[in-house]
C-alpha atoms as a PDB file:
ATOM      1  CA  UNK A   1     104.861-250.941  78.675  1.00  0.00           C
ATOM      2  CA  UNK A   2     103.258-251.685  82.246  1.00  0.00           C
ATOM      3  CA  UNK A   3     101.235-248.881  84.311  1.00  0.00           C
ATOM      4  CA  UNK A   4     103.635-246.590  86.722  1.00  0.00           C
ATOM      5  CA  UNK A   5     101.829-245.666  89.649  1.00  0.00           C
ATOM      6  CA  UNK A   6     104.648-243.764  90.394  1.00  0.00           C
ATOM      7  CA  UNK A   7     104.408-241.524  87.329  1.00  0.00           C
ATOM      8  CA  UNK A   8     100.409-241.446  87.750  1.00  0.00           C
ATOM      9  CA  UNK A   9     101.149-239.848  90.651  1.00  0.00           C
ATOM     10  CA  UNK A  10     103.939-237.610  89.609  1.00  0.00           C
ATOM     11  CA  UNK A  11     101.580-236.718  86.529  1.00  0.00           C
ATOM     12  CA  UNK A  12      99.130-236.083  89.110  1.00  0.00           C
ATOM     13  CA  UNK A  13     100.660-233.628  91.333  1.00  0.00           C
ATOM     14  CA  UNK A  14     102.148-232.037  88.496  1.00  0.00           C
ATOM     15  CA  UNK A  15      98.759-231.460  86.601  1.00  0.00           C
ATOM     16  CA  UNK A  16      95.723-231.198  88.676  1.00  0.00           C
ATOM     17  CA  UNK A  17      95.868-227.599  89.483  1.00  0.00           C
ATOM     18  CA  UNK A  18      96.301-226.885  85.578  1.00  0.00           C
ATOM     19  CA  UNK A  19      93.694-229.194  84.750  1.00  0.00           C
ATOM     20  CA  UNK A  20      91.193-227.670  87.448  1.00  0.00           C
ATOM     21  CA  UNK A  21      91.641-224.261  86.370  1.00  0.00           C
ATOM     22  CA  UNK A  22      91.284-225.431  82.731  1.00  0.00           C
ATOM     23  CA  UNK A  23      87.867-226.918  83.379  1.00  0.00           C
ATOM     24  CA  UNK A  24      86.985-224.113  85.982  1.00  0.00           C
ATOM     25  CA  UNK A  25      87.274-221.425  82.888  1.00  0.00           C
ATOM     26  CA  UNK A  26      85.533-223.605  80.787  1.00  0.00           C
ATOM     27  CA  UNK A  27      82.641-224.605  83.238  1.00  0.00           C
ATOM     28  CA  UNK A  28      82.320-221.199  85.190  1.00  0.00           C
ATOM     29  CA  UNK A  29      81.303-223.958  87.829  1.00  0.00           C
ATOM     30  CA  UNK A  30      83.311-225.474  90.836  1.00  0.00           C
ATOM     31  CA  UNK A  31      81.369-228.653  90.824  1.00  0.00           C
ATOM     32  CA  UNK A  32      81.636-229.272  86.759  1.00  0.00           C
ATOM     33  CA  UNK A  33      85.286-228.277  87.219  1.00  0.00           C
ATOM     34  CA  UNK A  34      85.814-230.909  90.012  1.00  0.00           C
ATOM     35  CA  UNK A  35      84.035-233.758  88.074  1.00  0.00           C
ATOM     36  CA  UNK A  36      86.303-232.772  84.724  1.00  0.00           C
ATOM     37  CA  UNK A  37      89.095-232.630  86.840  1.00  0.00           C
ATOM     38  CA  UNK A  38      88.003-236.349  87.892  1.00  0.00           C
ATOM     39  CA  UNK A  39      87.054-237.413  84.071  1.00  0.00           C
ATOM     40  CA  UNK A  40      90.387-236.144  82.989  1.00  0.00           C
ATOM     41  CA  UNK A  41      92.809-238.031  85.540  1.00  0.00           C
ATOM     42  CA  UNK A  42      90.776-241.452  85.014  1.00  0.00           C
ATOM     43  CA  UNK A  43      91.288-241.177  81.172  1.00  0.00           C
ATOM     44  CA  UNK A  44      94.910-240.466  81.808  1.00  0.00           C
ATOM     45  CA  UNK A  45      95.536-243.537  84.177  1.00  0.00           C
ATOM     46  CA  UNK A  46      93.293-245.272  81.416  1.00  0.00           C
ATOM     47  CA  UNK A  47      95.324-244.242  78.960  1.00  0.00           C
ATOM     48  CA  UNK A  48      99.059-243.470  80.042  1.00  0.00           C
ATOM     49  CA  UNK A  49     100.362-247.033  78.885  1.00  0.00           C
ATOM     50  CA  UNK A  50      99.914-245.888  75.579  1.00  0.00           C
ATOM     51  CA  UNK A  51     100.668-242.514  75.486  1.00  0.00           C
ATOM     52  CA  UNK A  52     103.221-242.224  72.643  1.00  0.00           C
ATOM     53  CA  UNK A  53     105.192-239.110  74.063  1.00  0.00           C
ATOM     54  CA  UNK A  54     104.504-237.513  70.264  1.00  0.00           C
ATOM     55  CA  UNK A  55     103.862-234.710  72.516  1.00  0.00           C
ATOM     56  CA  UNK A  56     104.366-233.448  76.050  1.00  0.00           C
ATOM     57  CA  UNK A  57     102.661-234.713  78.883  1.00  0.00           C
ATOM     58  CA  UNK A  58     101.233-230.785  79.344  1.00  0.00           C
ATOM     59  CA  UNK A  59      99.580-230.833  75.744  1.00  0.00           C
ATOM     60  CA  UNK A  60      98.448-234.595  75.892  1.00  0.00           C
ATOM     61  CA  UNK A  61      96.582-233.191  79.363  1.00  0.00           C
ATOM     62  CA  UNK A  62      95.572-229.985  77.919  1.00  0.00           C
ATOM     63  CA  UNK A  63      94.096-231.990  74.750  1.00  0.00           C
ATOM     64  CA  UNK A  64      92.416-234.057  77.276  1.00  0.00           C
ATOM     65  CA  UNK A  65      90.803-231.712  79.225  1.00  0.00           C
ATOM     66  CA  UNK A  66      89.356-229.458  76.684  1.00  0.00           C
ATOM     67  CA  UNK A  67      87.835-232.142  75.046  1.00  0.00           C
ATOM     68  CA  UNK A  68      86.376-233.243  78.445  1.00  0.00           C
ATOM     69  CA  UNK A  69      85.324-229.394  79.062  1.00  0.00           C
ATOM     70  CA  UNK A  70      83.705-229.506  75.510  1.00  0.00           C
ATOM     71  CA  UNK A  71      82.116-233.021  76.046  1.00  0.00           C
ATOM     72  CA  UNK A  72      80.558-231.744  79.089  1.00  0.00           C
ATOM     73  CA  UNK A  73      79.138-228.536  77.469  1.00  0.00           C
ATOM     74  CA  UNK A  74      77.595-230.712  74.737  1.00  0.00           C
ATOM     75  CA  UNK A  75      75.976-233.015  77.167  1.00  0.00           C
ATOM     76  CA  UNK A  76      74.577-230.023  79.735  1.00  0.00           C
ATOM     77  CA  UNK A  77      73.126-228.179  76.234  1.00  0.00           C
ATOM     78  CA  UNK A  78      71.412-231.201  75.219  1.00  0.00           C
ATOM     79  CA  UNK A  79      69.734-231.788  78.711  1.00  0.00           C
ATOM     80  CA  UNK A  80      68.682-228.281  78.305  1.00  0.00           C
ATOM     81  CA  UNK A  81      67.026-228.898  74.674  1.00  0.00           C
ATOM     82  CA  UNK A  82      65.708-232.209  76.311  1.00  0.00           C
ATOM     83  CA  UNK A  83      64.446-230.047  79.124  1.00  0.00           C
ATOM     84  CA  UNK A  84      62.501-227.338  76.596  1.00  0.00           C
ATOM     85  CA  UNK A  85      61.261-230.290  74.279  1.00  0.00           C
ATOM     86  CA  UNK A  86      60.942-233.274  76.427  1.00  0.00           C
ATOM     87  CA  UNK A  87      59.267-234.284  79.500  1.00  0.00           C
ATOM     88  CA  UNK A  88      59.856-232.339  82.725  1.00  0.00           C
ATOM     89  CA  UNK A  89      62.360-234.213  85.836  1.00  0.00           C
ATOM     90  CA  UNK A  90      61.141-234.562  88.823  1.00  0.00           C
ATOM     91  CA  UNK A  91      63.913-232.402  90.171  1.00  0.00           C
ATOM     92  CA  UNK A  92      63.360-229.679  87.563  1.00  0.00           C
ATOM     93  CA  UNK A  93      65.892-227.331  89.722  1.00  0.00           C
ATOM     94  CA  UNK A  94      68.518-230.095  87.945  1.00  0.00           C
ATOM     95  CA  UNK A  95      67.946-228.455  84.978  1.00  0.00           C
ATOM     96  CA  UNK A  96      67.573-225.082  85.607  1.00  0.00           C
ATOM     97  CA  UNK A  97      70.781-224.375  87.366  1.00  0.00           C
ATOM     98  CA  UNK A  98      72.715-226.169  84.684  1.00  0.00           C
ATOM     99  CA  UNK A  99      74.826-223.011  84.187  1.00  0.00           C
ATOM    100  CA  UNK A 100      75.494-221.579  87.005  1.00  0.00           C
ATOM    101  CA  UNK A 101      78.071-218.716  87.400  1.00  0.00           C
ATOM    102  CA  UNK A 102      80.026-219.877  90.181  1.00  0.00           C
ATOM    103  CA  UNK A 103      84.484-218.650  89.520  1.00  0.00           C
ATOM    104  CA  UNK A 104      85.734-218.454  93.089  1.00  0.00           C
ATOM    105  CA  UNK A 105      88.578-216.049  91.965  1.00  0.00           C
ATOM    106  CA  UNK A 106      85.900-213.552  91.409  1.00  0.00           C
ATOM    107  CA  UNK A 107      84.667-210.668  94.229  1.00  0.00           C
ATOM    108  CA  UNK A 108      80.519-210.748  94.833  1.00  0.00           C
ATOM    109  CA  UNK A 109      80.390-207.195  93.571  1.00  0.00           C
ATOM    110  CA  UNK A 110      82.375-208.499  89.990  1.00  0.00           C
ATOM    111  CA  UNK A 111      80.301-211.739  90.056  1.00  0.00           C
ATOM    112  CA  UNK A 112      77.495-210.116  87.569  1.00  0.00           C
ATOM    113  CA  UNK A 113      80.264-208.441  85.022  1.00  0.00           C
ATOM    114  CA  UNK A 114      82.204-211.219  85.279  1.00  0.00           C
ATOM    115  CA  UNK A 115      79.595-213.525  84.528  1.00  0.00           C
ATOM    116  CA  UNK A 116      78.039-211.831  81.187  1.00  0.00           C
ATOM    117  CA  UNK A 117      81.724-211.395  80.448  1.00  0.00           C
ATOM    118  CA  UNK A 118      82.122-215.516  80.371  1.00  0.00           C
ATOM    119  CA  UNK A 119      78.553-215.172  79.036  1.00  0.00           C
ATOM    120  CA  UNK A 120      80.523-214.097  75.896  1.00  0.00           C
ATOM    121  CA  UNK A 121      83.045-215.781  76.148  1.00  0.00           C
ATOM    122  CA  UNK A 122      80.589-218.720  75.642  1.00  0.00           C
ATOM    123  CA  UNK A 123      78.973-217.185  72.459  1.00  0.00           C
ATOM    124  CA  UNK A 124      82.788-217.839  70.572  1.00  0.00           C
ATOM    125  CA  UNK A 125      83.160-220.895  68.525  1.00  0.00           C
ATOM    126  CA  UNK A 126      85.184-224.005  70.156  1.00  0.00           C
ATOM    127  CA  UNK A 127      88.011-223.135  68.411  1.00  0.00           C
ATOM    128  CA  UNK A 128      88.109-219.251  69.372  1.00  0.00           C
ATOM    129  CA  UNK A 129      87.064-220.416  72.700  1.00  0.00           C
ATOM    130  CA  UNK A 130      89.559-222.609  73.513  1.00  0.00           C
ATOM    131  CA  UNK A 131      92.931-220.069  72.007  1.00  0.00           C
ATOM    132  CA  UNK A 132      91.304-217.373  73.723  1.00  0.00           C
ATOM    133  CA  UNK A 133      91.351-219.241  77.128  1.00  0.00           C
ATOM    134  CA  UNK A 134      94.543-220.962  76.745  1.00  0.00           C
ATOM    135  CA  UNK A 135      95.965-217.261  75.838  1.00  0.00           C
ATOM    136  CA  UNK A 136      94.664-214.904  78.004  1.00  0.00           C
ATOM    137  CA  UNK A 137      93.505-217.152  81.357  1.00  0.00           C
ATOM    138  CA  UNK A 138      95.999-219.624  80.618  1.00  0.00           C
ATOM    139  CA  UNK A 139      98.958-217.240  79.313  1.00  0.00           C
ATOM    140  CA  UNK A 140     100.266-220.180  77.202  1.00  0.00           C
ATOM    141  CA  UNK A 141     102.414-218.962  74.230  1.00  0.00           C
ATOM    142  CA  UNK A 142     100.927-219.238  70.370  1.00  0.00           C
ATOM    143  CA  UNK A 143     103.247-221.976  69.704  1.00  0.00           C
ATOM    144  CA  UNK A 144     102.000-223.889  72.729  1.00  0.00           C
ATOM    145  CA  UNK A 145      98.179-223.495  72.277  1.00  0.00           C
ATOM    146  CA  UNK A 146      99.127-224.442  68.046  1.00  0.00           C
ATOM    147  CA  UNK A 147     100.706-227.769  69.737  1.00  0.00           C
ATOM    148  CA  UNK A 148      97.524-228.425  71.936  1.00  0.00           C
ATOM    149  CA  UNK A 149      94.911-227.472  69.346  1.00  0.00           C
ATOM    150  CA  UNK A 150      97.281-229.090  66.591  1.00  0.00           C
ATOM    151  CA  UNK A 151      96.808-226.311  64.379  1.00  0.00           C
ATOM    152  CA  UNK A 152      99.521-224.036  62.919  1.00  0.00           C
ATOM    153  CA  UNK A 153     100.536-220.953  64.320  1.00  0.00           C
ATOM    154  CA  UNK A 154      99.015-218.632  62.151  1.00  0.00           C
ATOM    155  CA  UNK A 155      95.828-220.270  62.706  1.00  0.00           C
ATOM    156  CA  UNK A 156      95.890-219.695  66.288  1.00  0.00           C
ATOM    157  CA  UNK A 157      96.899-215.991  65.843  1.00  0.00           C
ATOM    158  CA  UNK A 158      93.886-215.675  63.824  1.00  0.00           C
ATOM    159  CA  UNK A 159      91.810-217.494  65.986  1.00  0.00           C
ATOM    160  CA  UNK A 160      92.750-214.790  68.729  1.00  0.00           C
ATOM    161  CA  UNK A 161      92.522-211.993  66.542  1.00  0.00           C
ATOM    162  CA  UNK A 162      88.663-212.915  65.482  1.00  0.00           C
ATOM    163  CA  UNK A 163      88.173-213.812  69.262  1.00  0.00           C
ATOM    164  CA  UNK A 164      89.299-210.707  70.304  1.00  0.00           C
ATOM    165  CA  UNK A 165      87.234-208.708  67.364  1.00  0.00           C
ATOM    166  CA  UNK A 166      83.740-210.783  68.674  1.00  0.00           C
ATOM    167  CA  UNK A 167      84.055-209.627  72.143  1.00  0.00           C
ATOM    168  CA  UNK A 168      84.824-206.634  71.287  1.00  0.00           C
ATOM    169  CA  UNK A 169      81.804-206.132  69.571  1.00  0.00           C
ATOM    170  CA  UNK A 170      79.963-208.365  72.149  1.00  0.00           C
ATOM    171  CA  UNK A 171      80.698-206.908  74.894  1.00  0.00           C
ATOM    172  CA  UNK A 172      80.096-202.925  73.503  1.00  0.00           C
ATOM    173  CA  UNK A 173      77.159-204.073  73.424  1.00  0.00           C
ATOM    174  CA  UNK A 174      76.762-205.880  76.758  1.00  0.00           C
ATOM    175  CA  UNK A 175      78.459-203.242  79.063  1.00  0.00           C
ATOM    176  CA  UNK A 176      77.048-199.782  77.577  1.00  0.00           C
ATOM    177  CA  UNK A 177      79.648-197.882  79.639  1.00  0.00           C
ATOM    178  CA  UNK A 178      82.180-199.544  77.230  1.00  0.00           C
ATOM    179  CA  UNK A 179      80.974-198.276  74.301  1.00  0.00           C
ATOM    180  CA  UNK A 180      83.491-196.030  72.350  1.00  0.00           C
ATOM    181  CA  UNK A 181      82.092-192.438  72.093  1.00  0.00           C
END
């Protein structure tokens, strides 16, 4: 099979939106979620002569991207460890604004509730991480997210359902005007 620019580009248009938000949940970051968004399209011209349409081209992207989100989260927490252990950067503002809180779809008043709500978010494993998002942010069915995270259905509704019981608990005890009485 030979490259087709023309479905690149189809692929493209089709995806990048999708892909951005993806990475823009993930990252809480415009500039991460630009460079994912980047990462994510080279691998798939890279890699669309031998995609083996096992799958959709949605869940082949989605796969994609949340392992690019997750990649980049690994890297940034390991410059941070670096950071605390190693030797200081020049530029040590690189490192310190690593994780900024930075969702354009979110009003400056919201901005500090929103971000210790992602804040939690964050504290989930991968796996509850990445059902929760595809669920709630993403609306994407159970069967689709058990497609994307090749798991089973049931494994994604429990997923959610622990997800769901963490930031429950998490955020009672983040936002005290929460708290049940």
């Amino acid at each position: 099979m030979t490259f087709n620019a023309n479905l690149f580009e189809k692929i493209y248009h089709d995806y990048q939106s999708m892909v951005f938000n993806v990475a823009l949940n993930y990252m809480q970051n415009i500039e991460d979620a630009e460079e994912i968004t980047q990462d994510v399209f080279v691998k798939i011209h890279n890699g669309l002569e031998n995609f083996n349409q096992k799958s959709s081209y949605k869940t082949w992207i989605y796969r994609i991207t949340i392992n690019q989100c997750l990649d980049c989260i690994k890297q940034k927490n390991s410059q941070k460890r670096f950071f605390i252990f190693g030797k200081k950067s020049q530029n040590e503002q690189e490192y310190l604004n690593i994780s900024t809180f930075e969702h354009p779809g979110i009003l400056m008043e919201k901005k500090e509730d929103a971000a210790l709500l992602f804040e939690v978010i964050n504290s989930l494993t991968e796996n509850q991480k990445t059902a929760f998002l595809l669920s709630k942010l993403d609306g994407q069915s159970n069967t689709e997210i058990a497609e994307i995270m090749e798991l089973s259905i049931s494994s994604v509704e429990s997923l959610i359902f622990r997800a769901k019981a963490s930031l429950q608990i998490k955020l009672e005890e983040k936002f005290t005007h929460y708290r049940k009485k």
